[in-house]
N, C-alpha and C. Protein backbone atom coordinates (compact mmCIF):
# COMPACT_ATOMS: atom_id res chain seq x y z
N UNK A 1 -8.12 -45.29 5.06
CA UNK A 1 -6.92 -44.61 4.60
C UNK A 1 -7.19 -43.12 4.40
N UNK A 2 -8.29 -42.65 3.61
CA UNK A 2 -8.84 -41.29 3.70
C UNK A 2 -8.83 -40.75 5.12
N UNK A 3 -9.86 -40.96 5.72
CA UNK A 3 -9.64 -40.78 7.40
C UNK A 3 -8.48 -40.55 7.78
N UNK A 4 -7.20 -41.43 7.67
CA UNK A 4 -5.77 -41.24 8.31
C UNK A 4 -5.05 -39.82 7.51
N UNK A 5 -5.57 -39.84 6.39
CA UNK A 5 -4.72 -38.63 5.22
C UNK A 5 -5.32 -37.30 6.44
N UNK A 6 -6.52 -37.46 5.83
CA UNK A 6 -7.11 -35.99 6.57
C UNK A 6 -6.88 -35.65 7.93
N UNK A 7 -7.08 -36.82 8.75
CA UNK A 7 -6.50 -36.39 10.46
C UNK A 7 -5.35 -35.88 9.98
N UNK A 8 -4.56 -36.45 9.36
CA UNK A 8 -2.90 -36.00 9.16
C UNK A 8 -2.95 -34.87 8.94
N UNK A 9 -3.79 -34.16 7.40
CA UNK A 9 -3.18 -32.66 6.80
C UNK A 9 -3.92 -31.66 7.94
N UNK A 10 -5.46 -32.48 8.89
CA UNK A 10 -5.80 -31.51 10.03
C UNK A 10 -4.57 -30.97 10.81
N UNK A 11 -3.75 -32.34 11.28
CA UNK A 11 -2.53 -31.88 12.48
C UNK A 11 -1.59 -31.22 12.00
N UNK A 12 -1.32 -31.39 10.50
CA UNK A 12 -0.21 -30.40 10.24
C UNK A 12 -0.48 -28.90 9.85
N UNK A 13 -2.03 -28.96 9.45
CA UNK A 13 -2.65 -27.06 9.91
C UNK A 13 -2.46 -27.06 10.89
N UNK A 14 -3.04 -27.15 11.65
CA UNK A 14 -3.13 -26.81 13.24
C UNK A 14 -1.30 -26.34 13.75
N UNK A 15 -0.92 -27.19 13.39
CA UNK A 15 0.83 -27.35 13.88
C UNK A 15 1.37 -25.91 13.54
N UNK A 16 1.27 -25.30 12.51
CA UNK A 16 1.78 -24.44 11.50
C UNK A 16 1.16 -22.64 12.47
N UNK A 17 1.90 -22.56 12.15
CA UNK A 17 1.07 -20.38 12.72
C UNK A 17 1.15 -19.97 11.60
N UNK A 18 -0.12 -19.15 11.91
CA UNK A 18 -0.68 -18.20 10.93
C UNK A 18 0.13 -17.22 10.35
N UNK A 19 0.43 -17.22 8.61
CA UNK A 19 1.60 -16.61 8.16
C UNK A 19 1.40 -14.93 8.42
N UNK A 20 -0.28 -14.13 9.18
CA UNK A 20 -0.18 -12.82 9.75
C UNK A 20 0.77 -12.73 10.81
N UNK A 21 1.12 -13.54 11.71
CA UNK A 21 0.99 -14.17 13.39
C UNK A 21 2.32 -14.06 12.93
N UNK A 22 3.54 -14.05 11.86
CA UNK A 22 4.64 -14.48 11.26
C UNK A 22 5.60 -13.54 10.77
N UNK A 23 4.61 -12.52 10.81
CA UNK A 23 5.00 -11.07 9.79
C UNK A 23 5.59 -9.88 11.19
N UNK A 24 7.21 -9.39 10.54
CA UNK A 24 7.44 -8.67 12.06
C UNK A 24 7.03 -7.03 11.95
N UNK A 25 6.70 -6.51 13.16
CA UNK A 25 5.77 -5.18 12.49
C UNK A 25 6.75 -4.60 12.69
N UNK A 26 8.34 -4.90 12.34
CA UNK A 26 9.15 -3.65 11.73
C UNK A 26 8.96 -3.66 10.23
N UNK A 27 8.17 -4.40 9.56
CA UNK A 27 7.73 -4.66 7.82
C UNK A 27 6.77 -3.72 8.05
N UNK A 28 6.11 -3.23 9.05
CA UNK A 28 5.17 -1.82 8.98
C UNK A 28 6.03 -0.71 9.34
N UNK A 29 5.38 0.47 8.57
CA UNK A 29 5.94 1.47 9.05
C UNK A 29 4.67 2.62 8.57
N UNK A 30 4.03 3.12 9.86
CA UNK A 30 3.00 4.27 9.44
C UNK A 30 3.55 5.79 9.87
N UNK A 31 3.25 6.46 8.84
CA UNK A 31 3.96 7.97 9.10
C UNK A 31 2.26 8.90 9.01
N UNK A 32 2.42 9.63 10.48
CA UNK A 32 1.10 10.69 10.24
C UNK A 32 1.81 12.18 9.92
N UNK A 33 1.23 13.30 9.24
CA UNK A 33 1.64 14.55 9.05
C UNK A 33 0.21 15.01 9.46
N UNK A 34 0.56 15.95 10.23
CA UNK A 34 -0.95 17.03 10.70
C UNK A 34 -0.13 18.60 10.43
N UNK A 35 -0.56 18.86 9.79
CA UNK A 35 -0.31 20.53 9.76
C UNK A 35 -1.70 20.93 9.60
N UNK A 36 -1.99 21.98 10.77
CA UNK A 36 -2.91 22.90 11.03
C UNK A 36 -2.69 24.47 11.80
N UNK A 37 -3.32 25.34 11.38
CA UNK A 37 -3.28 26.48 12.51
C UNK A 37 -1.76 26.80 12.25
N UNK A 38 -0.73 27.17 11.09
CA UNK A 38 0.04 27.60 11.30
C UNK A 38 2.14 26.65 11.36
N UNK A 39 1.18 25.34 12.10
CA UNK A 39 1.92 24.14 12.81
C UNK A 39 1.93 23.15 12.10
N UNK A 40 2.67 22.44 12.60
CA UNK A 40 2.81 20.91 12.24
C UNK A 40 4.01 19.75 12.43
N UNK A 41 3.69 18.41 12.54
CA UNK A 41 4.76 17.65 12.88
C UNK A 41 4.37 16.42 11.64
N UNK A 42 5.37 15.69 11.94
CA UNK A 42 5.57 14.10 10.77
C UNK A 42 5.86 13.39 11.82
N UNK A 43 5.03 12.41 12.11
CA UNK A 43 5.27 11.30 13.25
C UNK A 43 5.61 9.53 12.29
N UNK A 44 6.77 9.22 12.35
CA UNK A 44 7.31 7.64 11.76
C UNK A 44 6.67 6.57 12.86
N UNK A 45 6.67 5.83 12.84
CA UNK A 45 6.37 4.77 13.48
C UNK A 45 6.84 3.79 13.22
N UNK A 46 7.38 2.59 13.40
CA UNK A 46 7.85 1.49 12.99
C UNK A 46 6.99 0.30 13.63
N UNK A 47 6.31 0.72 15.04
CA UNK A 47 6.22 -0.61 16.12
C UNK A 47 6.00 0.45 17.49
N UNK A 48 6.11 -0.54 18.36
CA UNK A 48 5.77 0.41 19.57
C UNK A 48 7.54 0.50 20.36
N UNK A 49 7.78 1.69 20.42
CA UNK A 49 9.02 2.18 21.13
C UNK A 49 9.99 2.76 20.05
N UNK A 50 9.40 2.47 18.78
CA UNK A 50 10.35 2.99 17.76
C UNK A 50 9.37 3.91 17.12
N UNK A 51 9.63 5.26 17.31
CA UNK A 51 8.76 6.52 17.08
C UNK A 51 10.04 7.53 16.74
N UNK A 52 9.52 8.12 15.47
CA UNK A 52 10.80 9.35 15.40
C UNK A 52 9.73 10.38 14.82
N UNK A 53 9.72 11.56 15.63
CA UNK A 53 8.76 12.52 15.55
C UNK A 53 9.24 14.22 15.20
N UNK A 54 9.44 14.75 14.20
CA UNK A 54 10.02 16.45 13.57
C UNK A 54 9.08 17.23 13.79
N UNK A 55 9.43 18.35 14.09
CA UNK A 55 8.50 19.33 14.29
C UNK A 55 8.38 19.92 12.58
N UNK A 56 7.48 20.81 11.77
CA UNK A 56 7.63 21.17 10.73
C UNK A 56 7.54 22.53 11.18
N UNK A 57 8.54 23.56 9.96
CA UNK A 57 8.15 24.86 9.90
C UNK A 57 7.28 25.70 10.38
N UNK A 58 7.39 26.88 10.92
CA UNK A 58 5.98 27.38 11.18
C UNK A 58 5.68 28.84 10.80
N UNK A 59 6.91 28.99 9.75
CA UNK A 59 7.17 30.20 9.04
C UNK A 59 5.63 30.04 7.93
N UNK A 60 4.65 30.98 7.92
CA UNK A 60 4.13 31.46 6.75
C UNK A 60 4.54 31.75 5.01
N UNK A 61 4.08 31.17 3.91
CA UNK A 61 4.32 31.79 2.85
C UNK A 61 4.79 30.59 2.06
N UNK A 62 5.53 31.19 0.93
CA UNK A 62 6.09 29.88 0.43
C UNK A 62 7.33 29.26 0.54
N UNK A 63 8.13 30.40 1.58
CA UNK A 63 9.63 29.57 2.13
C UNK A 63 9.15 28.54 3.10
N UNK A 64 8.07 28.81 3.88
CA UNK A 64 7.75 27.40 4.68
C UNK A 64 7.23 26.80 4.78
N UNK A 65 6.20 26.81 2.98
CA UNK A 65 6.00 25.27 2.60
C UNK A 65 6.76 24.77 1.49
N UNK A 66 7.96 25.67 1.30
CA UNK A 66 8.61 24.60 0.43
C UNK A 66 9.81 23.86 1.11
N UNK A 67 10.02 24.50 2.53
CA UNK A 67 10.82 23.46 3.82
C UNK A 67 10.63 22.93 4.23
N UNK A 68 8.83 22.56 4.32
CA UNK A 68 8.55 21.51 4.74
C UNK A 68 8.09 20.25 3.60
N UNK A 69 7.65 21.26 2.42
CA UNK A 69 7.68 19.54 1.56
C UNK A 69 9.16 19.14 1.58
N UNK A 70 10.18 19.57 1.61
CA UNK A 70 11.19 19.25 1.48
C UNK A 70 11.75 18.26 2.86
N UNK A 71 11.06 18.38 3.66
CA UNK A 71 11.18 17.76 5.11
C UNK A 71 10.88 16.47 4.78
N UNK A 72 9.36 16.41 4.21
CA UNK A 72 8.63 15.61 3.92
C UNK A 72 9.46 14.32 2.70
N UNK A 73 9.54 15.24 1.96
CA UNK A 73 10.59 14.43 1.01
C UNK A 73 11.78 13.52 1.63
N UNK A 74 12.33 14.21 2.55
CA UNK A 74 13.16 13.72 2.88
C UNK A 74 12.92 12.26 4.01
N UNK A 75 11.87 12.59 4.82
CA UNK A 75 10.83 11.33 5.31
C UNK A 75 10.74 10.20 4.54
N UNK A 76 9.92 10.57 3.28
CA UNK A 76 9.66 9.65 2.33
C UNK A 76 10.60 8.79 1.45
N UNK A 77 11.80 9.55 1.93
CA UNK A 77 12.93 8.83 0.84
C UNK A 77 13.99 7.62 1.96
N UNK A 78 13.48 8.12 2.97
CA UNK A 78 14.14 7.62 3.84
C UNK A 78 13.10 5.94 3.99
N UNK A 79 12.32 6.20 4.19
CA UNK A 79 11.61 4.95 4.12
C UNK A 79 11.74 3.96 2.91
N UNK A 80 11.83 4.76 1.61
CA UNK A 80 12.36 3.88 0.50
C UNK A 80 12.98 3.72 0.49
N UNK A 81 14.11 4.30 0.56
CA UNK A 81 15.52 3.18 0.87
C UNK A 81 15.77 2.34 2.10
N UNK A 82 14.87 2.23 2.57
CA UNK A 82 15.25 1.29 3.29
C UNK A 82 14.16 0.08 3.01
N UNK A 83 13.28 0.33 1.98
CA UNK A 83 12.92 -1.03 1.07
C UNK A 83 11.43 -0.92 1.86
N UNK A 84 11.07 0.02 2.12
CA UNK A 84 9.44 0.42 2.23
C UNK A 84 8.40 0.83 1.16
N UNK A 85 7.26 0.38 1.01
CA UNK A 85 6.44 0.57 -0.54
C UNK A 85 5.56 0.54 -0.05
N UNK A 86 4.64 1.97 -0.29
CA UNK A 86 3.00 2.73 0.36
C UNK A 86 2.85 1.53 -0.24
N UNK A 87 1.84 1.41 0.97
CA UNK A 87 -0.27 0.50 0.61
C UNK A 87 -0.75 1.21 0.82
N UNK A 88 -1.35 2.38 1.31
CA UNK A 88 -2.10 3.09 1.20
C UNK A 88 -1.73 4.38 2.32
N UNK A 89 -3.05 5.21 2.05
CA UNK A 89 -3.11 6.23 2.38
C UNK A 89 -4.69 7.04 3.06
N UNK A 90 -4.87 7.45 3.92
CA UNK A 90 -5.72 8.45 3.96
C UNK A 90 -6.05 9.69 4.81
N UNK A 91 -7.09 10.54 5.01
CA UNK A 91 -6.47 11.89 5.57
C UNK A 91 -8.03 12.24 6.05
N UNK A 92 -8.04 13.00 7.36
CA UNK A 92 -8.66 14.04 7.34
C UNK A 92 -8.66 15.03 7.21
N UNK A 93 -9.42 16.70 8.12
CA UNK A 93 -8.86 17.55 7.69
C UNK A 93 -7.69 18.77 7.79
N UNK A 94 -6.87 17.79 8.80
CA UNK A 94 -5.60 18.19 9.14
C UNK A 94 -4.31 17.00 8.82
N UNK A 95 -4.99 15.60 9.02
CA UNK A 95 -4.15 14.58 9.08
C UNK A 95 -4.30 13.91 8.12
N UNK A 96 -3.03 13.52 7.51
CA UNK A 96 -2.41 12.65 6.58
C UNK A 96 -1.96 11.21 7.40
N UNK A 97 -2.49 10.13 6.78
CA UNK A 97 -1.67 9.22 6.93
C UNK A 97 -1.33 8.32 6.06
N UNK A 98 -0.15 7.72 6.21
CA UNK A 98 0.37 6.79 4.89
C UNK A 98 0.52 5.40 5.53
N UNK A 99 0.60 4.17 4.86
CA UNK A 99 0.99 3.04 5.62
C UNK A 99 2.12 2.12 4.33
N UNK A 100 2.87 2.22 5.13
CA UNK A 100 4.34 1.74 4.58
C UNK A 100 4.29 0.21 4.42
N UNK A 101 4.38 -0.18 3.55
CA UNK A 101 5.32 -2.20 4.24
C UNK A 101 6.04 -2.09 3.44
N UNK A 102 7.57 -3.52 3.87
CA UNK A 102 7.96 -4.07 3.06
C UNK A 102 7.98 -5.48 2.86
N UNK A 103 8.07 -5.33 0.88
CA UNK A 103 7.34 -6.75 0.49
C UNK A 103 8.26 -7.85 1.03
């Protein structure tokens, strides 16, 4: 009777997909920012074919970094409302990246 239980709960793992294998990668969303040399862009990502990419400011001083945090802001708010919450983050020394899901 043991024997029959366990073949059983084997076939019904096996049966089942993996709850990663389950998850749709529009629940990801990674955003890179590189500003260097003057330049810079904010690249969204959702998945592959869904890319929305801004150029940032390239005015010097503090009118054009406070248009582009404001760019930025506006990136970031956009992803929260639409029910996105950072897991993390990290950067080199031009690039930022963030990684979005939702729960």
């Amino acid at each position: 009777m043991k024997k029959i239980l366990l073949l059983t709960g084997l076939a019904l793992s096996l049966w089942g997909s993996p709850a990663l294998a389950q998850t749709s990668s529009a629940n990801t969303a990674v955003v890179r920012i590189r500003e260097t040399g003057g330049w810079g862009n904010v690249i969204v990502t959702y998945g592959t074919g869904k890319t929305e990419m801004s150029e940032l400011q390239r005015s010097p001083g503090k009118k054009g970094q406070i248009t582009n945090a404001e760019q930025l802001q506006g990136v970031l708010d956009k992803l929260m409302a639409a029910g996105y919450v950072l897991q993390g983050s990290f950067s080199s020394t031009d690039t930022s990246t963030l990684i979005f899901r939702k729960p």
